[in-house]
Protein backbone atom coordinates (compact mmCIF):
# COMPACT_ATOMS: atom_id res chain seq x y z
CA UNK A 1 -12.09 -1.41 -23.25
CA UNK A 2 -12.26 -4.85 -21.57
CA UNK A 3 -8.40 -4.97 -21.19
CA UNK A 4 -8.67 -8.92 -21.96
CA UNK A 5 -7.13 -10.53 -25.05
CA UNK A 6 -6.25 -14.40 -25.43
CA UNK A 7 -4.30 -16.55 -23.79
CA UNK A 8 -3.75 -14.12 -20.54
CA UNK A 9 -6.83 -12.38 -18.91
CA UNK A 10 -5.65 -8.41 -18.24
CA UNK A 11 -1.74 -7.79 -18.26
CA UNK A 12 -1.53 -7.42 -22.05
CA UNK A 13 -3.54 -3.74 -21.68
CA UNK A 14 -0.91 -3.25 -18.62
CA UNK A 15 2.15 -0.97 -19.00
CA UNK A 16 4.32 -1.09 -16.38
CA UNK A 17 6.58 2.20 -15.19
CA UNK A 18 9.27 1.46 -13.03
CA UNK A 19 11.22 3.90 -11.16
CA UNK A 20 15.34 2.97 -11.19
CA UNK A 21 18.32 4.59 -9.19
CA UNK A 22 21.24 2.32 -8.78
CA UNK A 23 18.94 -0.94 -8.55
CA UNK A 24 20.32 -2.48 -11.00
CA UNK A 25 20.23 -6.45 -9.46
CA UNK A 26 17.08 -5.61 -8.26
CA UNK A 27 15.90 -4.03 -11.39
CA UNK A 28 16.75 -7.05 -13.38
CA UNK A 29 14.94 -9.03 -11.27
CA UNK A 30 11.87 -6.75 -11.65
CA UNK A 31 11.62 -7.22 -14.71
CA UNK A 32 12.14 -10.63 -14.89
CA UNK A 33 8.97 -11.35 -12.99
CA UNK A 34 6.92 -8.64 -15.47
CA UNK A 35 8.02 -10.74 -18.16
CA UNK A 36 6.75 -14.01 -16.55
CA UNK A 37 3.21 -12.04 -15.93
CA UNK A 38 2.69 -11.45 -18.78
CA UNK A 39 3.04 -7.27 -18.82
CA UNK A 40 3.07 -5.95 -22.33
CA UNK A 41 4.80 -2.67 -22.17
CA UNK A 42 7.81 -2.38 -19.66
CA UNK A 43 8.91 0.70 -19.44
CA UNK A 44 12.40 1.96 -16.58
CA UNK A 45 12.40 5.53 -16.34
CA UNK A 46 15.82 5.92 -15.02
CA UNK A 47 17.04 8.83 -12.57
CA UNK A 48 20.97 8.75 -13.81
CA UNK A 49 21.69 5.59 -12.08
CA UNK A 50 25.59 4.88 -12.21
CA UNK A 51 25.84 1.00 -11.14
CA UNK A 52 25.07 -0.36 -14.38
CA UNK A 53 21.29 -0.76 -14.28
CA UNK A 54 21.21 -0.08 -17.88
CA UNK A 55 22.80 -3.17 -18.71
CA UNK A 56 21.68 -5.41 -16.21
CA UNK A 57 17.74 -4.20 -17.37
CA UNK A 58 18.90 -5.58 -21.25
CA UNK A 59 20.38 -8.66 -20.13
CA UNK A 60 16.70 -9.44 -18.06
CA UNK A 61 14.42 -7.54 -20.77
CA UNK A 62 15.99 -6.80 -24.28
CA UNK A 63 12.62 -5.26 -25.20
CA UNK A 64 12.31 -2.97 -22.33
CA UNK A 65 12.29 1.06 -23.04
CA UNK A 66 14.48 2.89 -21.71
CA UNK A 67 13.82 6.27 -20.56
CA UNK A 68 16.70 8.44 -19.13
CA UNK A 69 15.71 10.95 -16.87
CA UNK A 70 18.79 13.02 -17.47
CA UNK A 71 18.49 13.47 -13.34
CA UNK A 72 17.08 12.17 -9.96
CA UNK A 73 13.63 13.24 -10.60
CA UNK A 74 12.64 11.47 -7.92
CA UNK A 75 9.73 8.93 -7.51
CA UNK A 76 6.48 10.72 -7.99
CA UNK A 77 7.63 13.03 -11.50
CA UNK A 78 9.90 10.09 -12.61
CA UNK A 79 6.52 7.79 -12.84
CA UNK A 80 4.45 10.81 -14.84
CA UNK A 81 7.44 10.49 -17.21
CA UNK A 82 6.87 7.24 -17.91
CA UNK A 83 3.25 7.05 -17.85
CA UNK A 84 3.50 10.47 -20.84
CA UNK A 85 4.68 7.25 -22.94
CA UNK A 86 2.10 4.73 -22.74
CA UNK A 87 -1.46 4.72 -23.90
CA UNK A 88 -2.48 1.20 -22.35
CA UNK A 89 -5.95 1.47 -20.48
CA UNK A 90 -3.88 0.13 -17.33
CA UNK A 91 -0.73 1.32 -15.91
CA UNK A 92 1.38 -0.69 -13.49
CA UNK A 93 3.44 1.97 -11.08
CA UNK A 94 6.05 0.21 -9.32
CA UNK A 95 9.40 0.17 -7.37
CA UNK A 96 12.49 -1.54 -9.23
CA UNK A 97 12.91 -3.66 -5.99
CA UNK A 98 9.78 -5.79 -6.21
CA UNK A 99 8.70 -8.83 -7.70
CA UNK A 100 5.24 -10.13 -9.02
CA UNK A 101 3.86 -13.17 -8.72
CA UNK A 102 2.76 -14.57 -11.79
CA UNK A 103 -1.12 -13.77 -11.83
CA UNK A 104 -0.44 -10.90 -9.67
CA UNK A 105 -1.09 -8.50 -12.58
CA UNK A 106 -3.95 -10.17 -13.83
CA UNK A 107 -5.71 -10.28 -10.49
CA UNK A 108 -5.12 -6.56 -10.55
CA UNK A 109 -6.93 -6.21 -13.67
CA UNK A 110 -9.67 -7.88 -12.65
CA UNK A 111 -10.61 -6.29 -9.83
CA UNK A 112 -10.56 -3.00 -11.70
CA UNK A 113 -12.92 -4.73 -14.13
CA UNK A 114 -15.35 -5.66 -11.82
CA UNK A 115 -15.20 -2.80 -9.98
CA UNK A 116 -15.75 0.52 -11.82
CA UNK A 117 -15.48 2.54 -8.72
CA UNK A 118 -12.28 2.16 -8.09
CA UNK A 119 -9.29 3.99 -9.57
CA UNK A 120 -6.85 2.78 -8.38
CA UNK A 121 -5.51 -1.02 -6.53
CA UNK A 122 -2.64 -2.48 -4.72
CA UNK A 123 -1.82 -5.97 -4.07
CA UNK A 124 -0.73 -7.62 -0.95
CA UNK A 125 2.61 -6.64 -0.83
CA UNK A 126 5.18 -9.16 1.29
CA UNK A 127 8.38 -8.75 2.96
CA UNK A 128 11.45 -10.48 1.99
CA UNK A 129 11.06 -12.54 5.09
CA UNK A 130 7.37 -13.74 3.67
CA UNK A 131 5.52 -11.35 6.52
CA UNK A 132 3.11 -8.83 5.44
CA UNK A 133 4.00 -5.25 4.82
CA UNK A 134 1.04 -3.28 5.43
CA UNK A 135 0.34 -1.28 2.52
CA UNK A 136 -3.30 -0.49 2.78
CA UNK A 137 -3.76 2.24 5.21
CA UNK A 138 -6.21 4.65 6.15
CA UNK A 139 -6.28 8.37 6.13
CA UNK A 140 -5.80 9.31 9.62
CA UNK A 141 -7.43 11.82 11.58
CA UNK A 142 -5.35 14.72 13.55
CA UNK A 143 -5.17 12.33 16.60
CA UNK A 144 -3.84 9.38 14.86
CA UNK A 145 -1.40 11.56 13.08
CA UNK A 146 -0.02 13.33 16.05
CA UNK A 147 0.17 9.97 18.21
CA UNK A 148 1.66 8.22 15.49
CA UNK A 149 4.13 10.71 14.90
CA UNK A 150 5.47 10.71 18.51
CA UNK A 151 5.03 7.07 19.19
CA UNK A 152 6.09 5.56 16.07
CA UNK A 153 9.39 4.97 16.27
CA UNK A 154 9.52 4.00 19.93
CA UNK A 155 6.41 1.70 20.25
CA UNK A 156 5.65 0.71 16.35
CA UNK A 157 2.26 -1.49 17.99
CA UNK A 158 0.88 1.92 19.71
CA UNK A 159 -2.48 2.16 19.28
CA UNK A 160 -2.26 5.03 17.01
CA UNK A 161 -0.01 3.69 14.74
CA UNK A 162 -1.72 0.44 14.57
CA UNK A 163 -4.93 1.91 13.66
CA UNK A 164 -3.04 4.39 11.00
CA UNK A 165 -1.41 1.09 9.38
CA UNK A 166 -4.48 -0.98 9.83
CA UNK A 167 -1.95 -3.79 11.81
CA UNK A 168 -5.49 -5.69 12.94
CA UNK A 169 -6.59 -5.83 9.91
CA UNK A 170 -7.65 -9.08 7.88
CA UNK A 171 -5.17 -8.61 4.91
CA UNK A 172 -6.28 -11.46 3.68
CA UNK A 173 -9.86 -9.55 2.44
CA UNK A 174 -10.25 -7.42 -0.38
CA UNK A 175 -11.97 -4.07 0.52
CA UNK A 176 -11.94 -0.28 -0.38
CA UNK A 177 -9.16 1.58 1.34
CA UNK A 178 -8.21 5.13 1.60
CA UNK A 179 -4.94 4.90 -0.26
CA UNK A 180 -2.47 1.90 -1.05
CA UNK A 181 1.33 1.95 -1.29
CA UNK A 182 2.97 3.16 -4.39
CA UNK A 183 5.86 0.94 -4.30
CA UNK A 184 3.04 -1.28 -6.76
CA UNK A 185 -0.04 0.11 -7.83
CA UNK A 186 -2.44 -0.56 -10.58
CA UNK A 187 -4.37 2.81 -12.02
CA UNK A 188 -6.69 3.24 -14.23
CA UNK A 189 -5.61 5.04 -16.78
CA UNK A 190 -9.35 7.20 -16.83
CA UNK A 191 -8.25 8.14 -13.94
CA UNK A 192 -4.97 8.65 -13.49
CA UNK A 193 -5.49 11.35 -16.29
CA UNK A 194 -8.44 12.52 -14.10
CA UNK A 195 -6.06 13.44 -11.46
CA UNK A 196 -2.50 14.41 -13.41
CA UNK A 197 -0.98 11.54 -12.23
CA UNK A 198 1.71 11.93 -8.94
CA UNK A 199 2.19 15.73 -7.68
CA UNK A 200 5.66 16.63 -8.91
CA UNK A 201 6.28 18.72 -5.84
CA UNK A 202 7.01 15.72 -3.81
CA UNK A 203 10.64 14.28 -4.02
CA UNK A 204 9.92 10.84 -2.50
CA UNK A 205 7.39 9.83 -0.07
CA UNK A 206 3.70 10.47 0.53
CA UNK A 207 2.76 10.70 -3.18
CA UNK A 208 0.81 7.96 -3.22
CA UNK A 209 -1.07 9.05 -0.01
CA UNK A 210 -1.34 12.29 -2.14
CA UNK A 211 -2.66 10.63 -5.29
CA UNK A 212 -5.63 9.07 -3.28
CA UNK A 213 -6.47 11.89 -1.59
CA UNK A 214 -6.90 13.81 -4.77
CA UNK A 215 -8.42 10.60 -6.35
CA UNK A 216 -10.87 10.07 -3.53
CA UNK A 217 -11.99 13.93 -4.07
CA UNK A 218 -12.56 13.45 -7.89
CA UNK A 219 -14.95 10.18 -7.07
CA UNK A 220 -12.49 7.63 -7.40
CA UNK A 221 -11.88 4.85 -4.78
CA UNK A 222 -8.61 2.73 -3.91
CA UNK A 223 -8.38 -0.90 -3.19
CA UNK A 224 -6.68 -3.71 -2.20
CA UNK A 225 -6.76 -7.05 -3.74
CA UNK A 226 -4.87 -10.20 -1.44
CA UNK A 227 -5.26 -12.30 -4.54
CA UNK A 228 -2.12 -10.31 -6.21
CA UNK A 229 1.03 -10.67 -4.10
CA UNK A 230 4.25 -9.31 -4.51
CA UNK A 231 7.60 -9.01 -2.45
CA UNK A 232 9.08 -5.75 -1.87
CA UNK A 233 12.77 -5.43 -1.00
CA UNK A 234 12.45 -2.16 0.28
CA UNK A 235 14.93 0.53 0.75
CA UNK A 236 17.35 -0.56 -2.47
CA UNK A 237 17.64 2.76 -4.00
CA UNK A 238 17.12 4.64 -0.24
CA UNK A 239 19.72 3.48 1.72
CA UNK A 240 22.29 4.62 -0.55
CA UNK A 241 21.29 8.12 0.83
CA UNK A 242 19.85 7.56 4.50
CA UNK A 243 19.90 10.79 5.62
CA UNK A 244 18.80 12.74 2.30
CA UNK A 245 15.72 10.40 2.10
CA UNK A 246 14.99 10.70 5.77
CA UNK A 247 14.72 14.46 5.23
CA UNK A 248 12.72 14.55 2.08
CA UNK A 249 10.50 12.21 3.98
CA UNK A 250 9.71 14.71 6.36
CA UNK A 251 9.67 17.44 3.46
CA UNK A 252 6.93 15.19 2.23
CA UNK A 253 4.88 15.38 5.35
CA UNK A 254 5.32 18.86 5.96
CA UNK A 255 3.68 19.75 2.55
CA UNK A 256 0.88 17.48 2.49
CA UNK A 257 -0.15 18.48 6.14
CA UNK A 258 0.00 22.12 4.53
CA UNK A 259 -1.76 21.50 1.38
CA UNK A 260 -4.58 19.08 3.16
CA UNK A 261 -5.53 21.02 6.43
CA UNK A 262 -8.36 22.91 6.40
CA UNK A 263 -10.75 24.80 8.83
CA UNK A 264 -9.62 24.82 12.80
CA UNK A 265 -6.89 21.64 11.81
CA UNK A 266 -4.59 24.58 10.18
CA UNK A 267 -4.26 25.87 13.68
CA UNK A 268 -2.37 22.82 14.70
CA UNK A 269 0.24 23.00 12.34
CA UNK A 270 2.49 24.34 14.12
CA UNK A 271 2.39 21.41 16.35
CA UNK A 272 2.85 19.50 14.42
CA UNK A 273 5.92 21.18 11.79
CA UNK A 274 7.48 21.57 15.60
CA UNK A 275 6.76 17.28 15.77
CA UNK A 276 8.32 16.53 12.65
CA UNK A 277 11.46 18.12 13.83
CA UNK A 278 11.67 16.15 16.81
CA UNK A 279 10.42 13.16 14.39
CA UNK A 280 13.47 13.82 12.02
CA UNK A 281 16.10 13.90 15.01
CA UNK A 282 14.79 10.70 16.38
CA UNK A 283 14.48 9.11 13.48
CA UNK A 284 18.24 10.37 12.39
CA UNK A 285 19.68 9.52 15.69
CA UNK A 286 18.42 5.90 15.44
CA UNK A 287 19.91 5.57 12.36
CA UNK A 288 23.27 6.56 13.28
CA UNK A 289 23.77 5.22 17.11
CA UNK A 290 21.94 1.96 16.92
CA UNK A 291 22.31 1.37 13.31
CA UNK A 292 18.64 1.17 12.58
CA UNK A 293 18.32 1.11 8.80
CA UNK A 294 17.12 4.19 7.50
CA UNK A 295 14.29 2.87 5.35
CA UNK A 296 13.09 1.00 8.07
CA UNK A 297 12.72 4.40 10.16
CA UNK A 298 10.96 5.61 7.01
CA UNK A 299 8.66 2.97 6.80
CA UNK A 300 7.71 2.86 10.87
CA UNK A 301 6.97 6.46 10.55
CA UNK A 302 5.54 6.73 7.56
CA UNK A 303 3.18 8.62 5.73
CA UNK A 304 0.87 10.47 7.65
CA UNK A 305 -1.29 13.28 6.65
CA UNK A 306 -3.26 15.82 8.60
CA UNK A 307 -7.01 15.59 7.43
């Protein structure tokens, strides 16, 4: 399947999940600009939000479907939820606190099109601010992850870091990556099936550095496509919980360094569980004596893996 039909080039085979908890403004938003690309399916898989998001997603989308999780699923199992109720041949993951431009989608689509080696694609994702969020990383090695872990927070332009987050990178050039953000993320249906989707064991964070791992090791590549854009709040549905989120955060990293290390890098991990505690305290402490927002200590710290 082509995924084209007339008068728009991909996003009518696109069905877009998005994840909501107490978004709602956001959320409305969100869908607004899914509308205006011209997504066919759009599909809120909602983890018992109280603020009204139900409402708010109606007034912006009457067509939407509503899924109620019952719970807070969290990100990764909330997505397979949604995902179990679409059959469309592409499937738009995304954060209820972003926005796509209009050919965003479509640019998507094409790159998967063209490129049948790749599972999987992010855009360029933007800051509020119009500065570029670097969302296309690489999958770092045991030195990058250890320097990054101790020097993140207190010198975010450390050469460890930097090369983690690729911060000299053109962003402005499509290419393979290891793994893209899943705050918005194209798959491929093929094979998102191939892999079973997001790993329900992770609560939030590092499930899309997960799902590319596993991808990447069942012969499918990630990319990242400029020509898509889309702003990212960031932190709507996290901040509401700082402290929960930065712990599950840290959860996240202790089970994928456990479930990726292999060989002599298993002897390390002791290092580097005994890291992420001092990680988690510095990152806390922040937080609560120079009132550094919480999802900005997620995101300067975020997401390593041990190889």
């Amino acid at each position: 399947m082509n995924g084209r039909s007339a008068g728009r080039a991909g996003a009518p085979a696109v069905a877009a999940v998005v994840v909501n908890y107490n978004a709602g403004p956001h959320l409305a938003a969100c869908l607004a600009s899914l509308l205006r690309a011209g997504v066919a399916e759009r599909i809120v898989v909602d983890n018992a939000s109280t603020d009204g998001s139900y409402d708010l997603a109606r007034v912006a989308d009457p067509q939407v479907e509503w899924v109620d999780s019952g719970a807070n699923l969290g990100y990764g199992r909330a997505a397979n939820l949604g995902a179990g109720k679409t059959d469309r041949p592409y499937l738009l993951v995304c954060n209820p606190d972003i926005t796509v431009d209009e050919r965003a989608v479509d640019a998507l689509v094409e790159r998967l099109e063209t490129d049948g080696s790749l599972g999987f694609v992010g855009p360029r994702i933007l800051n509020p601010d119009g500065s570029v969020y670097p969302s296309a990383r690489t999958f770092p090695d045991l030195v990058d992850a250890l320097g990054h872990g101790v020097l993140g927070l207190l010198a975010p332009r450390n050469r460890f870091t930097a090369r983690y987050r690729m911060l000299d990178w053109d962003h402005e050039r499509a290419a393979h990556v290891d793994w893209v953000s899943g705050a918005c993320v194209l798959a491929r249906r093929a094979a998102w099936d191939d892999v079973g989707g997001f790993d329900p064991a992770y609560f939030m964070y590092l499930e899309d550095v997960d799902l590319c791992w596993r991808a990447s090791r069942a012969g499918w590549a990630a990319g990242y496509e400029p020509a898509a854009t889309v702003t990212h709040v960031q932190g709507a549905s996290a901040d509401r919980h700082p402290y929960r989120m930065l712990a599950a955060h840290h959860r996240s990293l202790w089970r994928f360094a456990r479930s990726n290390s292999a060989g002599w890098r298993r002897l390390a991990l002791p290092v580097v569980g005994a890291g992420l505690v001092g990680h988690l305290g510095v990152a806390a402490a922040q937080h609560r004596f120079a009132g550094g927002a919480p999802a900005q200590a997620i995101r300067s710290g975020a997401r390593r893996r041990i190889p």
